[in-house]
C-alpha atoms as a PDB file:
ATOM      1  CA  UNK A   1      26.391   0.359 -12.568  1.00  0.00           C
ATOM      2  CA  UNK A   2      27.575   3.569 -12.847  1.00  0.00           C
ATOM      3  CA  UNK A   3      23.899   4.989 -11.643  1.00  0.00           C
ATOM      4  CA  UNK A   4      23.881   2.515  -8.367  1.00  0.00           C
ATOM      5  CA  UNK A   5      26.940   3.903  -7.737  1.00  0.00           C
ATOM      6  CA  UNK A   6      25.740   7.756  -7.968  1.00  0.00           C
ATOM      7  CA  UNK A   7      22.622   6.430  -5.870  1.00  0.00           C
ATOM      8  CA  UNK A   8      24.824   4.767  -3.311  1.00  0.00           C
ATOM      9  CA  UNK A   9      27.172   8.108  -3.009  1.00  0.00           C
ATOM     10  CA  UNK A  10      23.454  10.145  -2.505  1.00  0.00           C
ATOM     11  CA  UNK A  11      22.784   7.289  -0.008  1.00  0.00           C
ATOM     12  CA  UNK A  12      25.740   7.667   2.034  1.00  0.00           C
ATOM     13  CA  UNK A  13      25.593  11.658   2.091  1.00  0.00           C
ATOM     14  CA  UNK A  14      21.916  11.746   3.614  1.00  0.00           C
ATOM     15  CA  UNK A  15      22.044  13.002   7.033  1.00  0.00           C
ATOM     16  CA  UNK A  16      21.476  10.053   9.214  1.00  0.00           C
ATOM     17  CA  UNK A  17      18.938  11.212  11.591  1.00  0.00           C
ATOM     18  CA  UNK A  18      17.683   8.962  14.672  1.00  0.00           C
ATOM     19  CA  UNK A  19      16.824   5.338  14.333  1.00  0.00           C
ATOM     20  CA  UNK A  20      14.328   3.960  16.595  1.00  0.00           C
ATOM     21  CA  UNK A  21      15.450   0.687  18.350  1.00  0.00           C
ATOM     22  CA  UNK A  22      13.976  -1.942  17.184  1.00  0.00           C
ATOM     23  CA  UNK A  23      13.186  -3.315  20.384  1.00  0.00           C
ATOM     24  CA  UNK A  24      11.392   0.132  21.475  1.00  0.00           C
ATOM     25  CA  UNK A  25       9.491   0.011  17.988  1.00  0.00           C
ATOM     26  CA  UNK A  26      10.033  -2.860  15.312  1.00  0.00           C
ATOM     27  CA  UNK A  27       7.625  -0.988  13.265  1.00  0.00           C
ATOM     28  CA  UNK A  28       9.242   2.670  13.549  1.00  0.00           C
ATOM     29  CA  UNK A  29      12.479   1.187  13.415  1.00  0.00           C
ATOM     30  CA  UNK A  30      11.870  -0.150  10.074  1.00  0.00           C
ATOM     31  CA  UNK A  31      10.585   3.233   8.629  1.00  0.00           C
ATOM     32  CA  UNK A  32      13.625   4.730  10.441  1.00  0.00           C
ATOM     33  CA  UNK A  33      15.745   2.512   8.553  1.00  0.00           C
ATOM     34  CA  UNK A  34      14.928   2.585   5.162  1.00  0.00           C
ATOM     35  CA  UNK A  35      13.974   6.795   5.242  1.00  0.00           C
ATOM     36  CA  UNK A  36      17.199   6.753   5.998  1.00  0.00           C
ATOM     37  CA  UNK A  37      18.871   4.947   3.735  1.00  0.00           C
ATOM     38  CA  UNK A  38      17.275   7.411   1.369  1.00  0.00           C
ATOM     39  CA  UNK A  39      15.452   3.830   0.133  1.00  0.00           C
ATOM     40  CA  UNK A  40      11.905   5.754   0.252  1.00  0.00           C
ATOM     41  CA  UNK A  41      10.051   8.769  -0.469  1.00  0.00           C
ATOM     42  CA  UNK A  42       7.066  10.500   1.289  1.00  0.00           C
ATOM     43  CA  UNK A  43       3.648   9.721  -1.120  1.00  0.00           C
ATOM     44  CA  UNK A  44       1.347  12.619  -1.643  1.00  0.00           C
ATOM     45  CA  UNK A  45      -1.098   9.540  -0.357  1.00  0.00           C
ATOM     46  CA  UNK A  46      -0.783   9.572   3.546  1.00  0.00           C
ATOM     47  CA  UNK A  47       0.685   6.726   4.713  1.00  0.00           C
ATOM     48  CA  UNK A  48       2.306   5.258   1.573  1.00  0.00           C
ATOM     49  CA  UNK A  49       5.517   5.594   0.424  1.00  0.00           C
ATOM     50  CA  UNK A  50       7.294   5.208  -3.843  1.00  0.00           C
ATOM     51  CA  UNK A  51      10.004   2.953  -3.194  1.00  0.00           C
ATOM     52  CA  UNK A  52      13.254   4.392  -5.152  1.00  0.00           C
ATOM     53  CA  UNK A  53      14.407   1.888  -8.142  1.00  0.00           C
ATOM     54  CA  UNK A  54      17.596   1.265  -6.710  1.00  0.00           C
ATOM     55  CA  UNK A  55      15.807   0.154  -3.314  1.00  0.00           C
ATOM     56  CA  UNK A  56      13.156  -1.728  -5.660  1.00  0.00           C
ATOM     57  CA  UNK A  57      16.456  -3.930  -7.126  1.00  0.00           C
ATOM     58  CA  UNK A  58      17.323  -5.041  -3.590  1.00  0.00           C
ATOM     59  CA  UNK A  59      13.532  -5.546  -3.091  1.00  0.00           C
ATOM     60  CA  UNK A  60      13.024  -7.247  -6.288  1.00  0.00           C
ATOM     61  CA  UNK A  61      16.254  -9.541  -5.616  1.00  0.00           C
ATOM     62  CA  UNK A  62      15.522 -10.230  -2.093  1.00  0.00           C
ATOM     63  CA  UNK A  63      11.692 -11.708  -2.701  1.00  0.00           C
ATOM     64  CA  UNK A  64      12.980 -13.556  -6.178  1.00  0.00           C
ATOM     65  CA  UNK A  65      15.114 -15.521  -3.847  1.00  0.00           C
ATOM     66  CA  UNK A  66      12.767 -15.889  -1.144  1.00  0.00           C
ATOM     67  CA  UNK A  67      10.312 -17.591  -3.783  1.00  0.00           C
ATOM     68  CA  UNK A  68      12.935 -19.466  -5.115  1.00  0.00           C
ATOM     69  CA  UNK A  69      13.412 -20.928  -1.546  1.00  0.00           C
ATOM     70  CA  UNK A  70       9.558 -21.065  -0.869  1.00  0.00           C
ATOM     71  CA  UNK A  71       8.556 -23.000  -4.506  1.00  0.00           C
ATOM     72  CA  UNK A  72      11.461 -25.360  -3.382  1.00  0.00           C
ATOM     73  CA  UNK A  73       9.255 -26.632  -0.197  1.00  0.00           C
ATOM     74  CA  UNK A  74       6.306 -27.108  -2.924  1.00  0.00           C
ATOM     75  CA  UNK A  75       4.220 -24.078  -1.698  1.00  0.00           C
ATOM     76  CA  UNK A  76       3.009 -22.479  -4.854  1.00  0.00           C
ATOM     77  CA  UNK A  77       1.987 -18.671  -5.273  1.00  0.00           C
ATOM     78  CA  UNK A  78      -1.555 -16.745  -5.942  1.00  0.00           C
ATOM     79  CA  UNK A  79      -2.731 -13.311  -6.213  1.00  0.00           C
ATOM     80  CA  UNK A  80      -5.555 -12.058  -4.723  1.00  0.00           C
ATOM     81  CA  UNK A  81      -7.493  -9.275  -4.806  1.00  0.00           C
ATOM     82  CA  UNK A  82      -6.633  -5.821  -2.818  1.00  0.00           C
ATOM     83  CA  UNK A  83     -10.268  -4.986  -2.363  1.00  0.00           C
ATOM     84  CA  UNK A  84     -12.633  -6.857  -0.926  1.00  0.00           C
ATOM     85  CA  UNK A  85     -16.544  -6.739   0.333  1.00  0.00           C
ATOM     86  CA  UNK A  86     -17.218  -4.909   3.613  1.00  0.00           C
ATOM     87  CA  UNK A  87     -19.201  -7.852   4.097  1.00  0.00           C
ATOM     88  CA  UNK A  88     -15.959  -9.939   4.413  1.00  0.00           C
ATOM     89  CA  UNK A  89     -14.417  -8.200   6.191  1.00  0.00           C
ATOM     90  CA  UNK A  90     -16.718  -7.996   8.856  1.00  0.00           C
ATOM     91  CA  UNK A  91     -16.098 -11.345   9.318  1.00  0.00           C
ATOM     92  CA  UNK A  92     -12.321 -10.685  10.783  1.00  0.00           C
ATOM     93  CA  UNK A  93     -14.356  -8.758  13.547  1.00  0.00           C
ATOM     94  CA  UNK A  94     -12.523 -10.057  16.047  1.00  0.00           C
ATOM     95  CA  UNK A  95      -9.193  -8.570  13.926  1.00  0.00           C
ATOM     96  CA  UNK A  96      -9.933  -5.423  12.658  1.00  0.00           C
ATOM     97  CA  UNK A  97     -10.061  -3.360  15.957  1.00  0.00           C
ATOM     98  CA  UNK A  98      -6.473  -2.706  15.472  1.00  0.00           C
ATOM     99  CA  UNK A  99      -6.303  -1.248  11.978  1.00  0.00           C
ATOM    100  CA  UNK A 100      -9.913  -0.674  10.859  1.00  0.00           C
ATOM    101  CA  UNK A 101      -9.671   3.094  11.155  1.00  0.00           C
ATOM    102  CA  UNK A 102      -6.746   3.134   8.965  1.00  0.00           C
ATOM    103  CA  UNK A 103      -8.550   1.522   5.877  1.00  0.00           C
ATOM    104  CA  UNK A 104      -9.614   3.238   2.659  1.00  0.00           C
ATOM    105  CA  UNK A 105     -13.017   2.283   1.716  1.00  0.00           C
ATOM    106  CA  UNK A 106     -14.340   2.246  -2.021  1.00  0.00           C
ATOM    107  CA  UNK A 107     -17.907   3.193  -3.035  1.00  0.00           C
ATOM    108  CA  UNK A 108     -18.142   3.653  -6.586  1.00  0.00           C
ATOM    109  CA  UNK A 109     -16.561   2.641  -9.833  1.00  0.00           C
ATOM    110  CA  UNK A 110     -16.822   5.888 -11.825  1.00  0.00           C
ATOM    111  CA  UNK A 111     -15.684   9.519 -11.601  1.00  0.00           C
ATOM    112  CA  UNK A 112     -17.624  12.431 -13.148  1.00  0.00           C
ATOM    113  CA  UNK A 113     -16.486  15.746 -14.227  1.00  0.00           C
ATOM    114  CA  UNK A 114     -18.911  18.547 -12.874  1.00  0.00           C
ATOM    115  CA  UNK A 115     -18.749  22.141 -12.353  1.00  0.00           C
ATOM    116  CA  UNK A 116     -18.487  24.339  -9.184  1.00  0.00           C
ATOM    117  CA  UNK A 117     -19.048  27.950  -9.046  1.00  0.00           C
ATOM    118  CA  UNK A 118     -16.592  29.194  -6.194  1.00  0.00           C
ATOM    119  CA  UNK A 119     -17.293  32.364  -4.078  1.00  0.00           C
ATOM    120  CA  UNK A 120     -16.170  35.351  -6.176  1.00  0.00           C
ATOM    121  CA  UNK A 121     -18.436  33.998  -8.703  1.00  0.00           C
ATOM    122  CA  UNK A 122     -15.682  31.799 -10.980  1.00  0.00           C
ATOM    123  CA  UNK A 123     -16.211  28.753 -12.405  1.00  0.00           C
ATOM    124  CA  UNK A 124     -13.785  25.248 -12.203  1.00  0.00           C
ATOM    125  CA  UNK A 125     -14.635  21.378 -12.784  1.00  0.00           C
ATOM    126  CA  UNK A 126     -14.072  19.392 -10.230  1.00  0.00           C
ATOM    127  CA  UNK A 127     -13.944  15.181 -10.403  1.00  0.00           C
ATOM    128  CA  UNK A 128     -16.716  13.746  -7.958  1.00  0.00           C
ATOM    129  CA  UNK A 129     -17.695  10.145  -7.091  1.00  0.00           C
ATOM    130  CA  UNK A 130     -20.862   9.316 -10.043  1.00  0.00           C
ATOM    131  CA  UNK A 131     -23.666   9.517  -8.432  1.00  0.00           C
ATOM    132  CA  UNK A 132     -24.954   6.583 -10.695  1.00  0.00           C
ATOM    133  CA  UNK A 133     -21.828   4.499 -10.487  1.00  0.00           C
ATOM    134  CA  UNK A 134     -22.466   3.958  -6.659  1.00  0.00           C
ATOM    135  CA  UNK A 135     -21.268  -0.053  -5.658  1.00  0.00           C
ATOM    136  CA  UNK A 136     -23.843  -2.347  -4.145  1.00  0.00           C
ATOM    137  CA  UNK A 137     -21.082  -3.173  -1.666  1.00  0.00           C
ATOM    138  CA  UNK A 138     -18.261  -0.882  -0.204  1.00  0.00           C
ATOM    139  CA  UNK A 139     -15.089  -2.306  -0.879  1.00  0.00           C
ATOM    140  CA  UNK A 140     -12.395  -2.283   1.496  1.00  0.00           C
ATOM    141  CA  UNK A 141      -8.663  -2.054   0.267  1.00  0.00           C
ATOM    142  CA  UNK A 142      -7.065  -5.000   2.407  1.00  0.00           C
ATOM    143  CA  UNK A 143      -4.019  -6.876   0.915  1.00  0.00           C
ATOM    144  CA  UNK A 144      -4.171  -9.384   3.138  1.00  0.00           C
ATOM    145  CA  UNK A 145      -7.703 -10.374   4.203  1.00  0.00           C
ATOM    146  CA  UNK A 146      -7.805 -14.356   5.777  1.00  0.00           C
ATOM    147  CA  UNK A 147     -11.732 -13.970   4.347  1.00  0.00           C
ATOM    148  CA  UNK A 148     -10.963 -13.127   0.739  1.00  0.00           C
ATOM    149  CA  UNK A 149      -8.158 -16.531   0.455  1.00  0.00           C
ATOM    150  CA  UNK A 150     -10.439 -18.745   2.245  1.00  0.00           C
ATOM    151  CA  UNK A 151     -13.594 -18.008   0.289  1.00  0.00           C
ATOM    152  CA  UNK A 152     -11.101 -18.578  -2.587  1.00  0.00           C
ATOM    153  CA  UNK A 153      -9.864 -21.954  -1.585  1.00  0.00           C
ATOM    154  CA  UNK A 154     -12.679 -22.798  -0.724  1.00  0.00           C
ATOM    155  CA  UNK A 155     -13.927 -22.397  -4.598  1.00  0.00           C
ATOM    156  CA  UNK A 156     -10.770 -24.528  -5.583  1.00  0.00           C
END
């Protein structure tokens, strides 16, 4: 208790900056809001942000109740994968116009240590992609491909 209550008084003393309105930008506006609240912090990873435990409590309250309320309707949960086949998701052709320049694409499974001689002649080891360890397949990371669940369900 006592550290929610040092993370609320941090919360309260960030300088509030502009929030977008969520009519102008739903999407901004939510950034806006929860940078803000001091709920997030910039990744080293562009575009992703480390959610700050106390935020991750409201988070972690907020969906447990949300499943509660779900599992009472009878819908029941599965995980699926984040990556899936290129081939897949060229099947949401149609759908990825919008956000297929903003996916991360995976082509091998293994990282190798090797050596690189810089310009003045010094040595340092770098971590490179395996050449041997390349994937048959490029996987794309997409939490939420259509493909992926229906080929699943489709199985079941």
């Amino acid at each position: 208790l006592q550290r929610q209550n040092m993370n609320r008084s941090k919360m309260t003393a960030t300088k509030q900056e502009g929030i977008t309105s969520m009519k102008e930008d739903y999407s901004q506006w939510y950034v806006d809001v929860i940078s803000n609240a001091d709920m997030v912090d910039q990744s080293p990873v562009k575009g992703c942000m480390v959610i700050k435990p106390w935020a991750m409590s409201i988070w972690e309250a907020t969906r447990d109740e949300l499943d509660k309320r779900i599992k009472e309707t009878g819908a029941e949960n599965a995980y699926f994968p984040l990556l899936i086949p290129q081939s897949f998701l060229s099947r949401e052709a149609a759908h990825v116009d919008g956000f297929a320049k903003e996916c991360a694409v995976v082509t091998h499974h293994r990282l190798s240590l090797v050596e690189n001689e810089n310009a003045d002649g010094s040595k340092e080891q770098m971590i490179v992609p395996d050449p041997a360890a390349k994937l048959e397949e490029p996987l794309i990371v997409r939490p939420t491909s259509e493909t992926m669940i229906w080929h699943m369900f489709g199985k079941w």
